[in-house]
N, C-alpha and C. Protein backbone atom coordinates (compact mmCIF):
# COMPACT_ATOMS: atom_id res chain seq x y z
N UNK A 1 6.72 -19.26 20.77
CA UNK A 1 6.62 -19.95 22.04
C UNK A 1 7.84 -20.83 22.26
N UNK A 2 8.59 -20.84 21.29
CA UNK A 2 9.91 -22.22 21.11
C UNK A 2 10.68 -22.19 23.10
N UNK A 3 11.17 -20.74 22.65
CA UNK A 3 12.06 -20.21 23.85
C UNK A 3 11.33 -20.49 25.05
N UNK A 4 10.39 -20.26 25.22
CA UNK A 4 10.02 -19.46 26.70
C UNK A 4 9.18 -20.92 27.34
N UNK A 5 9.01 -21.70 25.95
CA UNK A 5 8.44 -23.27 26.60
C UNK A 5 9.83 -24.23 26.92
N UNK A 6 10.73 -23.94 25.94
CA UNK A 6 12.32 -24.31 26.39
C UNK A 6 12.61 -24.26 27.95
N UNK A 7 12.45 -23.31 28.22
CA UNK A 7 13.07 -22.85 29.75
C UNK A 7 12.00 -23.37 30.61
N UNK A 8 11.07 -22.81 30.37
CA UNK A 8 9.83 -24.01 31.28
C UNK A 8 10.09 -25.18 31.84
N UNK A 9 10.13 -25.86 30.16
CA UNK A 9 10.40 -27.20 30.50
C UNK A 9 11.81 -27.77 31.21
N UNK A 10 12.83 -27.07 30.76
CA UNK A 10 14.22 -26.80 31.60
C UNK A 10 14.03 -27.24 32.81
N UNK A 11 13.57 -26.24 33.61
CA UNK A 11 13.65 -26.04 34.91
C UNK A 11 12.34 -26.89 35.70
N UNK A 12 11.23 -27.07 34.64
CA UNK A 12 10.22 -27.70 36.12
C UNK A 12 10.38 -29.16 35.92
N UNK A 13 10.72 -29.77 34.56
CA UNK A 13 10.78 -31.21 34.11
C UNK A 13 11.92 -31.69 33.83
N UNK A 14 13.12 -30.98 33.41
CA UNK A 14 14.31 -31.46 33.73
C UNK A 14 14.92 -31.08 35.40
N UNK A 15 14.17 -30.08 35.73
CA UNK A 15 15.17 -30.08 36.95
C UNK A 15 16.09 -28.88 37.07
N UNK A 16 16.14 -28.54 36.09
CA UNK A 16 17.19 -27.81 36.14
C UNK A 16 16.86 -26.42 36.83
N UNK A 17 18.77 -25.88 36.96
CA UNK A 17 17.77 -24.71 38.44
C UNK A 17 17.88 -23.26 37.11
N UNK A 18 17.31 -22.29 37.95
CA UNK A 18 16.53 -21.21 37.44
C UNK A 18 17.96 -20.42 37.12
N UNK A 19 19.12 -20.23 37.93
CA UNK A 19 20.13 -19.62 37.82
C UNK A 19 21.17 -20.09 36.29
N UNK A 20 20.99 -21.61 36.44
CA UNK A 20 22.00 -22.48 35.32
C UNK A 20 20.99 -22.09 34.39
N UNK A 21 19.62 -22.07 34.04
CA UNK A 21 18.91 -21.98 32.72
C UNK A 21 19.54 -20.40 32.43
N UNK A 22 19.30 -19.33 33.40
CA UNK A 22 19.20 -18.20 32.83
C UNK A 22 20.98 -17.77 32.57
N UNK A 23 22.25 -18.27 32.81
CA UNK A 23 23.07 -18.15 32.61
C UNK A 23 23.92 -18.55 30.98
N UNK A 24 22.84 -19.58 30.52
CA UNK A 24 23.22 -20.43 29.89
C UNK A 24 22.43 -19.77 28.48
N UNK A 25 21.70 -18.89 28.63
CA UNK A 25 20.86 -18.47 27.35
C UNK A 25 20.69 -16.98 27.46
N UNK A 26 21.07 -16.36 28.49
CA UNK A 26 21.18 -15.13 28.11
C UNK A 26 19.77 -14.02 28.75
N UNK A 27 19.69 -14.93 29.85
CA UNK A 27 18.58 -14.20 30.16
C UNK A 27 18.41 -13.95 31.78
N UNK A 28 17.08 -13.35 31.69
CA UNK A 28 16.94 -13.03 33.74
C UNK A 28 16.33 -13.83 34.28
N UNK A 29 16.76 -13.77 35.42
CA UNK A 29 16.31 -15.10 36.22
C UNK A 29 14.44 -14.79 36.77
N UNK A 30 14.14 -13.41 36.88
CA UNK A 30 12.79 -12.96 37.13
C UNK A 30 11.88 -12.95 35.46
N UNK A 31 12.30 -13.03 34.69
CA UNK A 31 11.75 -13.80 33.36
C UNK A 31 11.25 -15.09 33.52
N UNK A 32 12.11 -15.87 33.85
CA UNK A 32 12.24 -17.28 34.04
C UNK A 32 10.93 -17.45 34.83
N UNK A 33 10.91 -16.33 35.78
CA UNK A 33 10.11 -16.92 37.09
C UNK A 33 8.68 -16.15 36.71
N UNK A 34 8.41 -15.33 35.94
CA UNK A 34 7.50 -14.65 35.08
C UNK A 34 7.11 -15.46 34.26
N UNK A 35 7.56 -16.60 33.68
CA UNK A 35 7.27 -17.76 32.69
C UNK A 35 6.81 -18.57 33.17
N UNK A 36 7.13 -19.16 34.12
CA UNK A 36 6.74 -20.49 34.99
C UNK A 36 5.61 -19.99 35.55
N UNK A 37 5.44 -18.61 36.40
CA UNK A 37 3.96 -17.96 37.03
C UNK A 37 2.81 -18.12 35.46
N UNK A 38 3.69 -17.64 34.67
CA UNK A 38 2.29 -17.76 33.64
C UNK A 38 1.79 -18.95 33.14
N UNK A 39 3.20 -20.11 33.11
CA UNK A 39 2.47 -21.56 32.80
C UNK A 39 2.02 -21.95 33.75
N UNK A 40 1.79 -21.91 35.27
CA UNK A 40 1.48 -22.50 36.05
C UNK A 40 -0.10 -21.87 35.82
N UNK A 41 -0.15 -20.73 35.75
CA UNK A 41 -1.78 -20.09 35.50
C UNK A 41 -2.55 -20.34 34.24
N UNK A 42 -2.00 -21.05 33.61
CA UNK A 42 -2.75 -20.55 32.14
C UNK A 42 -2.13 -21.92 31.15
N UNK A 43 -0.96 -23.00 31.30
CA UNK A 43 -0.01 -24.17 30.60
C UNK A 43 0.44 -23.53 29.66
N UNK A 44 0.65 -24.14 29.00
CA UNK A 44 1.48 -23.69 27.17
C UNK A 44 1.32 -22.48 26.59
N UNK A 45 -0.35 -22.43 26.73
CA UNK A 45 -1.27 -21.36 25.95
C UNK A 45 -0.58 -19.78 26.69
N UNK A 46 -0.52 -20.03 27.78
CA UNK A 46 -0.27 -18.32 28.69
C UNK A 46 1.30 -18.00 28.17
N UNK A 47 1.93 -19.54 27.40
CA UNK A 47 3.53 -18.85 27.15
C UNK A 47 3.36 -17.76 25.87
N UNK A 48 2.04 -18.22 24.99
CA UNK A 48 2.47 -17.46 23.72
C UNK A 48 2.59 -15.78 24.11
N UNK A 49 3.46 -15.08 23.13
CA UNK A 49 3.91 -13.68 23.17
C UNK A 49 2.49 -13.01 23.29
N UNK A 50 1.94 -11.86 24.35
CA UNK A 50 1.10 -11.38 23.96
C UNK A 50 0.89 -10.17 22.99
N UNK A 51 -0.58 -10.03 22.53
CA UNK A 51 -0.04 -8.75 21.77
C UNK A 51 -0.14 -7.95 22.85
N UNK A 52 0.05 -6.32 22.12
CA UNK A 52 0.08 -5.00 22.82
C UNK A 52 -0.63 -4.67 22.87
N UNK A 53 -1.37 -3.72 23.52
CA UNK A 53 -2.67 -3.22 24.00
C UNK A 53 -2.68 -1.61 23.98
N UNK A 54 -3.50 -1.45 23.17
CA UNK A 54 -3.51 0.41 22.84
C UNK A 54 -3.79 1.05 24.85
N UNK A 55 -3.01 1.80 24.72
CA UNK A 55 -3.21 2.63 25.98
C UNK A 55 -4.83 3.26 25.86
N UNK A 56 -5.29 3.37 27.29
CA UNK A 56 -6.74 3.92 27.39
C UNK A 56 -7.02 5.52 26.91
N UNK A 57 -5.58 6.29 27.08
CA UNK A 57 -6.04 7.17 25.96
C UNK A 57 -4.46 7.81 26.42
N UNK A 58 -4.72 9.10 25.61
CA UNK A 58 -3.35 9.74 25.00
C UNK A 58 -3.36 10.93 25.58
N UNK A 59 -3.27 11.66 26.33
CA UNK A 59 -3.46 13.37 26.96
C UNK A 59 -2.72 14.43 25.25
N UNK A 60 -1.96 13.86 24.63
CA UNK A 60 -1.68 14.58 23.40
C UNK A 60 -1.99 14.51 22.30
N UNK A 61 -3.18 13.12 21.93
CA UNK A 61 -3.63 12.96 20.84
C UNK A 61 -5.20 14.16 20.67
N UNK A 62 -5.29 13.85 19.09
CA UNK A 62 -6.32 14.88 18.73
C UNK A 62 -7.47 14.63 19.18
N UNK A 63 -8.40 15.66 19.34
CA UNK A 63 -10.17 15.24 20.05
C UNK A 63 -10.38 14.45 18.13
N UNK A 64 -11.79 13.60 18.66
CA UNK A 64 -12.19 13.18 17.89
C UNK A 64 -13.11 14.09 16.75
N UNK A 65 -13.34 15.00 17.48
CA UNK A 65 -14.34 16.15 17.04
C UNK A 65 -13.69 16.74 16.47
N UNK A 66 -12.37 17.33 16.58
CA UNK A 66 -11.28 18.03 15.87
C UNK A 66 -11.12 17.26 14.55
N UNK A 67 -10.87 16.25 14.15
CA UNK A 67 -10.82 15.03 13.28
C UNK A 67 -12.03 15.21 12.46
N UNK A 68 -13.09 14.94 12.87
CA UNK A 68 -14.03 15.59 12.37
C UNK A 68 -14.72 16.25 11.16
N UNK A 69 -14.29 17.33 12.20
CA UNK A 69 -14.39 19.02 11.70
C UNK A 69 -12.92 18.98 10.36
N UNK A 70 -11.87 18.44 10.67
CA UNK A 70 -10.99 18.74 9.59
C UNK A 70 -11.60 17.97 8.46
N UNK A 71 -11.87 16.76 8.30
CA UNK A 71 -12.31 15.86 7.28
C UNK A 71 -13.17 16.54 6.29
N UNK A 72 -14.22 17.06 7.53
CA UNK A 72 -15.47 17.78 6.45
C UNK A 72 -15.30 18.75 5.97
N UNK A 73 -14.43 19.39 6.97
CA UNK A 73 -14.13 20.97 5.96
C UNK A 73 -13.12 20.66 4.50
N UNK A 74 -12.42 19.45 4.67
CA UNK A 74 -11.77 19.17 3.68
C UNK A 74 -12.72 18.79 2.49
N UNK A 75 -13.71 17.92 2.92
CA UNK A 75 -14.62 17.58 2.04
C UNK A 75 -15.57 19.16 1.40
N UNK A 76 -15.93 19.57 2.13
CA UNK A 76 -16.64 20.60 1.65
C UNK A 76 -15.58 21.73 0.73
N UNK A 77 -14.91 22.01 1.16
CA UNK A 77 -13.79 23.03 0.10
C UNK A 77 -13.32 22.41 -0.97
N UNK A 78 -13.29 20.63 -1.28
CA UNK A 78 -12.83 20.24 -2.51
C UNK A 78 -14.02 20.44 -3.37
N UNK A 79 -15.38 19.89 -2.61
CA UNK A 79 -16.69 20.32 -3.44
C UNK A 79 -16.66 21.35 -4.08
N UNK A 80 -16.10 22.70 -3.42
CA UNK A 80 -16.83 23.99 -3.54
C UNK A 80 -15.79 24.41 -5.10
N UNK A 81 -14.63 23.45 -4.79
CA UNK A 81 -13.44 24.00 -6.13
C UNK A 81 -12.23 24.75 -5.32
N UNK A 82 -12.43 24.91 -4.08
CA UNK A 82 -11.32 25.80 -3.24
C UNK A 82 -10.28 25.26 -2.95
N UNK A 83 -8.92 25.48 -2.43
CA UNK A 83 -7.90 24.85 -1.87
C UNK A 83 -8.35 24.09 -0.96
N UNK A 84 -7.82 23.23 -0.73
CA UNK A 84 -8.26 22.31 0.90
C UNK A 84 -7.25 21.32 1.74
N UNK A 85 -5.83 22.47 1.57
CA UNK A 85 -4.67 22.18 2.19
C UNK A 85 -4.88 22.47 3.78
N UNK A 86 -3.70 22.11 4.12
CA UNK A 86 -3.67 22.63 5.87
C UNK A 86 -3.95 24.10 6.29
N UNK A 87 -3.15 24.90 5.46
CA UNK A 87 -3.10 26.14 6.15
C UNK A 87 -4.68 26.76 5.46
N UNK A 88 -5.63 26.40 4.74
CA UNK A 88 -7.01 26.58 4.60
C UNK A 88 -7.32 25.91 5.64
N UNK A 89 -7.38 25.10 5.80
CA UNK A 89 -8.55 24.36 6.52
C UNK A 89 -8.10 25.10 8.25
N UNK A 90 -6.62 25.42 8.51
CA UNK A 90 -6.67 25.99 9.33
C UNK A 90 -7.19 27.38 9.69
N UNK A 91 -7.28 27.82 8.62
CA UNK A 91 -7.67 29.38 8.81
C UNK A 91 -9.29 29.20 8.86
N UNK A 92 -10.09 28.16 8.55
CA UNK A 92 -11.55 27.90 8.62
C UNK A 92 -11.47 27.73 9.89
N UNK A 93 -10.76 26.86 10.42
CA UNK A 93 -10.92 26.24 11.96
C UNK A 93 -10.72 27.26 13.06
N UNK A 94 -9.57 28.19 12.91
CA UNK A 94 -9.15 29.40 13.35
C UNK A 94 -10.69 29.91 14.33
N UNK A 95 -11.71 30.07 13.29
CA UNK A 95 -12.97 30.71 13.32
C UNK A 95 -13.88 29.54 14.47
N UNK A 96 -13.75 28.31 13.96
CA UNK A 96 -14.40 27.33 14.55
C UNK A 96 -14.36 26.88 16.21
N UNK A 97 -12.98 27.24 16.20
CA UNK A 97 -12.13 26.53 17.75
C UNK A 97 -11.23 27.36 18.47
N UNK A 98 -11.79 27.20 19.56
CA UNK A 98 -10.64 28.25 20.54
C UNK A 98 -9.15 27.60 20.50
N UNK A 99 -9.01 26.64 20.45
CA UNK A 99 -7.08 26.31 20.15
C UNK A 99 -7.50 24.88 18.81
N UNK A 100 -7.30 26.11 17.35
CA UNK A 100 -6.95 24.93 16.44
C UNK A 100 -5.65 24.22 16.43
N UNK A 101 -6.05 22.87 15.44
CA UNK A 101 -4.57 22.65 15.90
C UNK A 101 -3.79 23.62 14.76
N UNK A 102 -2.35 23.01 14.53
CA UNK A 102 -1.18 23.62 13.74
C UNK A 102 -1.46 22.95 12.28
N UNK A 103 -0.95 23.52 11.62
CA UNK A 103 -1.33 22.66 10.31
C UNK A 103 -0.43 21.49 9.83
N UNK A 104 0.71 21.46 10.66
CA UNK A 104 1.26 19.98 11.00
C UNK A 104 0.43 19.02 11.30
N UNK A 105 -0.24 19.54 12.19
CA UNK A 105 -1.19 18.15 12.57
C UNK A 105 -2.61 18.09 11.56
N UNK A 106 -3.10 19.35 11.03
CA UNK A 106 -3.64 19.13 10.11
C UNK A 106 -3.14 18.13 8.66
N UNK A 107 -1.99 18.61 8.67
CA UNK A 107 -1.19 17.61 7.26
C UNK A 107 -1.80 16.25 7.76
N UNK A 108 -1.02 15.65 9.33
CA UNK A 108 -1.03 14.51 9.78
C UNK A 108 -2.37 13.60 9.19
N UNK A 109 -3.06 14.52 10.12
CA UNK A 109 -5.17 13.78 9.83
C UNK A 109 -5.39 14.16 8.82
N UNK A 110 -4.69 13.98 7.64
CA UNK A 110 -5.45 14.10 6.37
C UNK A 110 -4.51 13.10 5.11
């Protein structure tokens, strides 16, 4: 929070203007004004960094069901004494799913 309460305080309690702060440290003047909107909504607390926020979903990540199905088949073929690498578990899935994945992505989820 050091920085971004720095410039805050800069500009609404010293006075100072938005152009001289952001010239002087290396920064944009719509930052500046992105900082001050958030202390004015929220004081000190709205300066800290937020975290990141997982996107609502992925159009290229794996179904959960796919995940699944690899885990257990992995589990079940180590039981049985069988291999229970990618390109097995793909050739089980082959049977299971109209588009398995590759066994790249099998490596991945496992």
């Amino acid at each position: 929070m050091g920085m971004a309460r720095y410039v805050v305080d800069a500009v609404l309690l010293e006075g100072r203007g938005v152009r001289e702060v952001a010239a002087a440290h290396g920064i944009s003047k719509s930052w500046i004004y992105e900082l001050i909107g958030r202390f004015r909504a929220g004081g000190y607390e709205a300066l800290e960094p937020r975290s990141p926020h997982r996107p609502s979903s992925c159009p290229h990540e794996t179904p959960a069901a796919v995940v699944r199905a690899i885990v257990e088949l992995r589990k079940a073929l180590t039981a049985e004494g069988h291999d229970a690498g990618p390109a097995t578990i793909g050739y089980h899935l082959a049977d299971q799913l109209d588009r398995p994945p590759s066994r790249t992505t099998i490596w991945r989820i496992l």
